[in-house]
N, C-alpha and C. Protein backbone atom coordinates (compact mmCIF):
# COMPACT_ATOMS: atom_id res chain seq x y z
N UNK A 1 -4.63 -7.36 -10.89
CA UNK A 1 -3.99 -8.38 -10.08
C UNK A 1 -3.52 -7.76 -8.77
N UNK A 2 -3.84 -8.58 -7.37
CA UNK A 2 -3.48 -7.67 -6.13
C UNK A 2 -2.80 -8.66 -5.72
N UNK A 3 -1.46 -8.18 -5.26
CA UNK A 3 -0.43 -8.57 -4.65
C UNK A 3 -0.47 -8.82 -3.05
N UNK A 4 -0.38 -9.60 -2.42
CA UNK A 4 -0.72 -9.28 -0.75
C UNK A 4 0.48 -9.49 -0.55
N UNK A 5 0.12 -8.47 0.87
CA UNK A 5 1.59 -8.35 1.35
C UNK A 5 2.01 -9.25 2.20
N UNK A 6 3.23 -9.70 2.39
CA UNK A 6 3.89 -10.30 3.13
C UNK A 6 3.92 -10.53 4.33
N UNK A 7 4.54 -9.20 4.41
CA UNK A 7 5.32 -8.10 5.91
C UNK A 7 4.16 -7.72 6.53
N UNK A 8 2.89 -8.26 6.17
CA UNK A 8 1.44 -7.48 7.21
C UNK A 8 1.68 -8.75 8.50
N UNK A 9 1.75 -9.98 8.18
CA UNK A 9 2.45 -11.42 9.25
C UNK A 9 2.67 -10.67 10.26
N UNK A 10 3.92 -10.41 10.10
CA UNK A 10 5.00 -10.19 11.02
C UNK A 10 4.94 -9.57 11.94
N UNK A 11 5.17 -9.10 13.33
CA UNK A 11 4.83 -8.55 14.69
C UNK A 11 5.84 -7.23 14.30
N UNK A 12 5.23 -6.33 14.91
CA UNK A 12 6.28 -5.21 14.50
C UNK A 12 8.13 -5.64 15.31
N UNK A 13 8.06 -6.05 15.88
CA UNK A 13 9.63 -5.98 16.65
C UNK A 13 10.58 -7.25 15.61
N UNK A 14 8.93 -8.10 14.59
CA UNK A 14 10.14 -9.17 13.97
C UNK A 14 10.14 -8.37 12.54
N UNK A 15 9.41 -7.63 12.20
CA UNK A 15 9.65 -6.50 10.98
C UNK A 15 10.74 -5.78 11.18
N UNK A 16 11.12 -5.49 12.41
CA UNK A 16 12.35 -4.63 12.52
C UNK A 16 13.60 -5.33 12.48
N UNK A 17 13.75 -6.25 13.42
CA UNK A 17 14.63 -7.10 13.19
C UNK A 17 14.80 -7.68 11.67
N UNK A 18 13.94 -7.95 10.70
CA UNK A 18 13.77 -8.55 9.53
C UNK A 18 14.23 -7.19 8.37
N UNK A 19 14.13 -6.21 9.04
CA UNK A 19 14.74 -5.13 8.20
C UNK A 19 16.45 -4.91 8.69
N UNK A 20 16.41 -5.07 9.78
CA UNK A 20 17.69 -5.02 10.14
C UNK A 20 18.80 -6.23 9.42
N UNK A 21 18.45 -7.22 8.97
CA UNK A 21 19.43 -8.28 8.27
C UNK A 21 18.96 -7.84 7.01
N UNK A 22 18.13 -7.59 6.12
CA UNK A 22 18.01 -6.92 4.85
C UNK A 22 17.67 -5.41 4.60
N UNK A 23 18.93 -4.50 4.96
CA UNK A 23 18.57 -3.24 5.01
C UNK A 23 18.19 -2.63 3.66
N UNK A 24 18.43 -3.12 2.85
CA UNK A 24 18.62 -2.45 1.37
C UNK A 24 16.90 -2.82 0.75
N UNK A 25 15.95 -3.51 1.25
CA UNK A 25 14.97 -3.97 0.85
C UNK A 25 13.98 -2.96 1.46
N UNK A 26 13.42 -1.98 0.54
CA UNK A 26 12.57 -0.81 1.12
C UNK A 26 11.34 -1.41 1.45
N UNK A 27 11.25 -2.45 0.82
CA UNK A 27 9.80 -3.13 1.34
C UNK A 27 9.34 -2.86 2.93
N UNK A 28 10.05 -3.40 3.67
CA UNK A 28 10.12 -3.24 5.30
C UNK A 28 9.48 -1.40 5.56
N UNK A 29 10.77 -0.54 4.74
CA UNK A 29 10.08 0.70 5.08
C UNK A 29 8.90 1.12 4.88
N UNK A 30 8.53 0.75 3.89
CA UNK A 30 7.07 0.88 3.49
C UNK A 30 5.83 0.44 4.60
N UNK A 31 6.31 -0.92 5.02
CA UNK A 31 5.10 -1.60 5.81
C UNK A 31 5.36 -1.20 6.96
N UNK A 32 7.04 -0.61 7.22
CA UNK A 32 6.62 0.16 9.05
C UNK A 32 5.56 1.85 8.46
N UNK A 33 6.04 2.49 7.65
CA UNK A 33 5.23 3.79 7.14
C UNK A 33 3.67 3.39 7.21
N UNK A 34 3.47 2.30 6.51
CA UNK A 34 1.97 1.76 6.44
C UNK A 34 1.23 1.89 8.01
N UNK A 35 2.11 1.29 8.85
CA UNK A 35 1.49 0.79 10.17
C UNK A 35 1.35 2.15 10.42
N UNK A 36 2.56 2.85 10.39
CA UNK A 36 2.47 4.10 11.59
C UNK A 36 1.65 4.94 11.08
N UNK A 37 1.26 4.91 10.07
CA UNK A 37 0.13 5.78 9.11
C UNK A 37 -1.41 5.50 9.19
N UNK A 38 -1.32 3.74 9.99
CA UNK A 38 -2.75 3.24 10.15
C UNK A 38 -2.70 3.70 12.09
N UNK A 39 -1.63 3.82 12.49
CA UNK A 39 -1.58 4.27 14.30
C UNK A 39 -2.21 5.33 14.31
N UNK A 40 -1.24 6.34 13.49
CA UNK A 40 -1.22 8.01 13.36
C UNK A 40 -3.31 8.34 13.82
N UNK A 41 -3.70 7.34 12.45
CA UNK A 41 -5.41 7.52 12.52
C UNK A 41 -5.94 7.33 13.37
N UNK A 42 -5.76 6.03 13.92
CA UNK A 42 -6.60 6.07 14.93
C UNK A 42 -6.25 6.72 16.30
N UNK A 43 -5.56 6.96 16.78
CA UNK A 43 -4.92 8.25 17.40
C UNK A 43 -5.43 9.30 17.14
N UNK A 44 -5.59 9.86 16.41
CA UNK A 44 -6.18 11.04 15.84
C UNK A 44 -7.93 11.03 15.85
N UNK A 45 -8.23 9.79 15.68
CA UNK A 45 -9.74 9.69 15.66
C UNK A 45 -10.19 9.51 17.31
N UNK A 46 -9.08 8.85 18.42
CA UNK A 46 -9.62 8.98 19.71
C UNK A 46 -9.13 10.61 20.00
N UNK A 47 -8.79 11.36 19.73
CA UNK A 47 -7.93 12.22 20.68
C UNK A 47 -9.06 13.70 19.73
N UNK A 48 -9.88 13.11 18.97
CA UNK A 48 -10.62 14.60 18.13
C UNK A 48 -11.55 15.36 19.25
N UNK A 49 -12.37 14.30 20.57
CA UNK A 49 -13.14 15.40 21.29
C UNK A 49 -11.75 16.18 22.50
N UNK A 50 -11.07 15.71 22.72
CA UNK A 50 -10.27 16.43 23.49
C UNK A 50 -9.53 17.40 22.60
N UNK A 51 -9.30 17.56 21.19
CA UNK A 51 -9.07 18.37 20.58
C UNK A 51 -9.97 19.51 20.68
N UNK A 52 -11.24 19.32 20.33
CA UNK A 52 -12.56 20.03 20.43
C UNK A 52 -12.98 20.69 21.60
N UNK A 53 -12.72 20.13 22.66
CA UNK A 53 -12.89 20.79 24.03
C UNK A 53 -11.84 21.72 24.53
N UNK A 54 -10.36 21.45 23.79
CA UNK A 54 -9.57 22.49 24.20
C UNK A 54 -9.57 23.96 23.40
N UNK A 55 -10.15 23.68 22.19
CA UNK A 55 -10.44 24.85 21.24
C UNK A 55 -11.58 25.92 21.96
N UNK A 56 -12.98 24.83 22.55
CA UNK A 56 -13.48 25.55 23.42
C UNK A 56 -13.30 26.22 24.39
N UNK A 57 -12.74 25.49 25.17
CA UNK A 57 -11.58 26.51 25.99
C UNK A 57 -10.63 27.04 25.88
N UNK A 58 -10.18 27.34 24.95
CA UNK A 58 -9.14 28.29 24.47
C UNK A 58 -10.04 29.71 24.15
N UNK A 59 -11.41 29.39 23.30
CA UNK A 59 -12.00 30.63 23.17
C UNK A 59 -12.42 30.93 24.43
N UNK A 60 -13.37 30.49 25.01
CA UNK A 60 -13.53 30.80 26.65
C UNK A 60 -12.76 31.42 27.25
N UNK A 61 -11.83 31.08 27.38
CA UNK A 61 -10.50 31.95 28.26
C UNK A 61 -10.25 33.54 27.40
N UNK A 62 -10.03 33.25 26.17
CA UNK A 62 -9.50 34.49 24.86
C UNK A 62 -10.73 35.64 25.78
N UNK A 63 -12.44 34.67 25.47
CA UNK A 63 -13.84 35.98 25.56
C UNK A 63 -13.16 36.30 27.06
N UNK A 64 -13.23 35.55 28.08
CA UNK A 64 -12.71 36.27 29.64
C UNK A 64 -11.97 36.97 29.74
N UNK A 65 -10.90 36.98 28.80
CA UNK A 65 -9.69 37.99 28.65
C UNK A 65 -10.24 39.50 28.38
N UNK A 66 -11.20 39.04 27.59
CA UNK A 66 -11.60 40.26 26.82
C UNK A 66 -12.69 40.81 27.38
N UNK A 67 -13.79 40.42 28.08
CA UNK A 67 -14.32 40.98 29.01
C UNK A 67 -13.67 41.95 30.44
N UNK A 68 -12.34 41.28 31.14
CA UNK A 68 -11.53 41.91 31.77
C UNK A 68 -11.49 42.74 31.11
N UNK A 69 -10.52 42.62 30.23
CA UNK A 69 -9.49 43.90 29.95
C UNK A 69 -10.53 45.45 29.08
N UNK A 70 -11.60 45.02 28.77
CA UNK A 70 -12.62 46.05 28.45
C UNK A 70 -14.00 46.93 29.17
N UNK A 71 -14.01 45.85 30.17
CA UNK A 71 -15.11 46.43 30.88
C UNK A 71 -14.52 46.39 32.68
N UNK A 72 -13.15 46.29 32.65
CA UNK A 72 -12.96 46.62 34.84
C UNK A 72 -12.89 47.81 34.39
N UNK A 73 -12.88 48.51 35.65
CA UNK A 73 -13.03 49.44 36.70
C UNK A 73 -12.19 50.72 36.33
């Protein structure tokens, strides 16, 4: 048996407010955790090639370092 949720309705600013007159009802916490857990992803899924390109350049810079400091003059 699947239960649907409620609190998926609601606009995040009337979830907050709606937690704010029933603080004791963890339900609310849950469905802001839910959202920010479904943000977190996709955030994470736009931001993976700029992750990837800075790793590349992080080694890039590390090998230049290391070319300097082993082979000047």
């Amino acid at each position: 048996m699947t239960r649907e949720n409620q609190l998926a309705a609601l606009s995040d600013n009337d979830l907050v407010a709606a937690h704010a007159i029933q603080a004791v009802n963890n339900h609310f916490i849950s469905e802001m955790l839910r959202r920010h857990k479904n943000v977190s992803e996709d955030i994470g899924r736009r931001i993976w090639w700029l992750n990837l390109f800075l790793l590349f350049f992080t080694v890039a810079i590390a090998g230049l370092t290391f070319v300097q400091v082993w082979f000047h003059d």
